[in-house]
Protein backbone atom coordinates (compact mmCIF):
# COMPACT_ATOMS: atom_id res chain seq x y z
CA UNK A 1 0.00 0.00 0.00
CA UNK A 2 1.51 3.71 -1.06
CA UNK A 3 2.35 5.94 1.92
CA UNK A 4 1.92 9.68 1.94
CA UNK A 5 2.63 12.59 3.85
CA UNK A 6 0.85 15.45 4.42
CA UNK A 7 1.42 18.85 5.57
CA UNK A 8 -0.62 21.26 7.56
CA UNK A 9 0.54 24.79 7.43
CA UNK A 10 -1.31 25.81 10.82
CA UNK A 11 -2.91 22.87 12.59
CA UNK A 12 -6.25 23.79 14.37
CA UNK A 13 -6.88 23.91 18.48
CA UNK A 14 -8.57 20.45 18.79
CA UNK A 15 -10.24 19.55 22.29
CA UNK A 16 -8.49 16.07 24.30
CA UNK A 17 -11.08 13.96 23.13
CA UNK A 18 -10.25 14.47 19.42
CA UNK A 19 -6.71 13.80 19.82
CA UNK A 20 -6.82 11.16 22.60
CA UNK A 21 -9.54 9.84 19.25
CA UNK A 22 -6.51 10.21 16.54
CA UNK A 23 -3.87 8.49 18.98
CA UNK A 24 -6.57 5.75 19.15
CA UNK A 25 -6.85 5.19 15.56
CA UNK A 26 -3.20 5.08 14.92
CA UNK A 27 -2.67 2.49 17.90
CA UNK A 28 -5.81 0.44 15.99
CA UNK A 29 -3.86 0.49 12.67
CA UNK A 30 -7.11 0.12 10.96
CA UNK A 31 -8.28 2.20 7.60
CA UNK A 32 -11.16 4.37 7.43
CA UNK A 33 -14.21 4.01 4.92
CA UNK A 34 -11.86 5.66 2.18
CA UNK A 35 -8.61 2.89 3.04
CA UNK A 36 -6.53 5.16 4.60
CA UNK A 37 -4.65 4.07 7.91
CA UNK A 38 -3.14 6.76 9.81
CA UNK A 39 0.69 5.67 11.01
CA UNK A 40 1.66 8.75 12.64
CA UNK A 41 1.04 12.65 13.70
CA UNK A 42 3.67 14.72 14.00
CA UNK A 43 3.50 18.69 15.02
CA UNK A 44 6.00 21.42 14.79
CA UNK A 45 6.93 24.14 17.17
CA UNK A 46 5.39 26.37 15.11
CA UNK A 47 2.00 24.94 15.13
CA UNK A 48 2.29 22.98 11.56
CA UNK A 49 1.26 19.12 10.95
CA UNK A 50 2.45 16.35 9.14
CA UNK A 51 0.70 13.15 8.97
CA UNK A 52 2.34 9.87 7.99
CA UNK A 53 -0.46 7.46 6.25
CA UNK A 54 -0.79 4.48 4.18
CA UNK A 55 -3.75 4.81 1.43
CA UNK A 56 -4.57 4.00 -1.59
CA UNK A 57 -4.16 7.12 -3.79
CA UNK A 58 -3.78 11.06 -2.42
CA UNK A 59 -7.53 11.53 -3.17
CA UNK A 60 -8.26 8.79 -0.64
CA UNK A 61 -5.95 11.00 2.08
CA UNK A 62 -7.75 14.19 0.71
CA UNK A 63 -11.27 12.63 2.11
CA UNK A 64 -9.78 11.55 4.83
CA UNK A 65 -8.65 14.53 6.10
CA UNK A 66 -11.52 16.47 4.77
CA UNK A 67 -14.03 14.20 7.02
CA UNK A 68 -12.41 15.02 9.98
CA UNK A 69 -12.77 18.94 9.15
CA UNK A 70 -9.08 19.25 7.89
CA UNK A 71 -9.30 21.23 4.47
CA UNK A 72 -5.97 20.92 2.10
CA UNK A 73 -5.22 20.95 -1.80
CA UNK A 74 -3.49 18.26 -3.34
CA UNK A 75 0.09 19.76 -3.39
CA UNK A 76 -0.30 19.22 0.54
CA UNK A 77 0.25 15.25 0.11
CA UNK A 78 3.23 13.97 -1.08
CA UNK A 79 3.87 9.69 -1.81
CA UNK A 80 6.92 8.66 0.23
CA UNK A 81 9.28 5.81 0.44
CA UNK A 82 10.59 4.44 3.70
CA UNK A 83 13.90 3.13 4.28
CA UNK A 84 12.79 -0.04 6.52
């Protein structure tokens, strides 16, 4: 399955429950209705976000995101490679 990663310039205030949600989902390793498993969150200093998914195309991430109330364009997800 193709990984991406995606970039949030300013990632929004999100109550406990929401992220104590998101750190559930990547412990569950299992895809949403669109196939995409999250694999990792991780946030800048500054406030910015980078997600770490496996999915089957960057549309699928796109929905993904978008479902959750995240809005991004398509030159915010990028396929990557991992060494191991």
């Amino acid at each position: 399955m193709p990984k991406f990663m995606d970039y949030h310039e300013k990632m929004p205030q999100m109550p406990p429950q929401a992220m104590q949600q998101m750190a559930g989902d990547i412990k569950a390793g299992k895809a949403d209705q669109f196939g995409t498993k999250p694999i990792n969150v991780f946030v800048g200093k500054g406030g910015q976000g980078y997600c770490l998914c496996e999915a089957p195309n960057a549309d699928a991430v796109m929905k993904s995101h978008q479902s959750k109330g995240f809005t991004m364009s398509h030159k915010d997800v990028i396929e990557v490679q991992t060494l191991v």
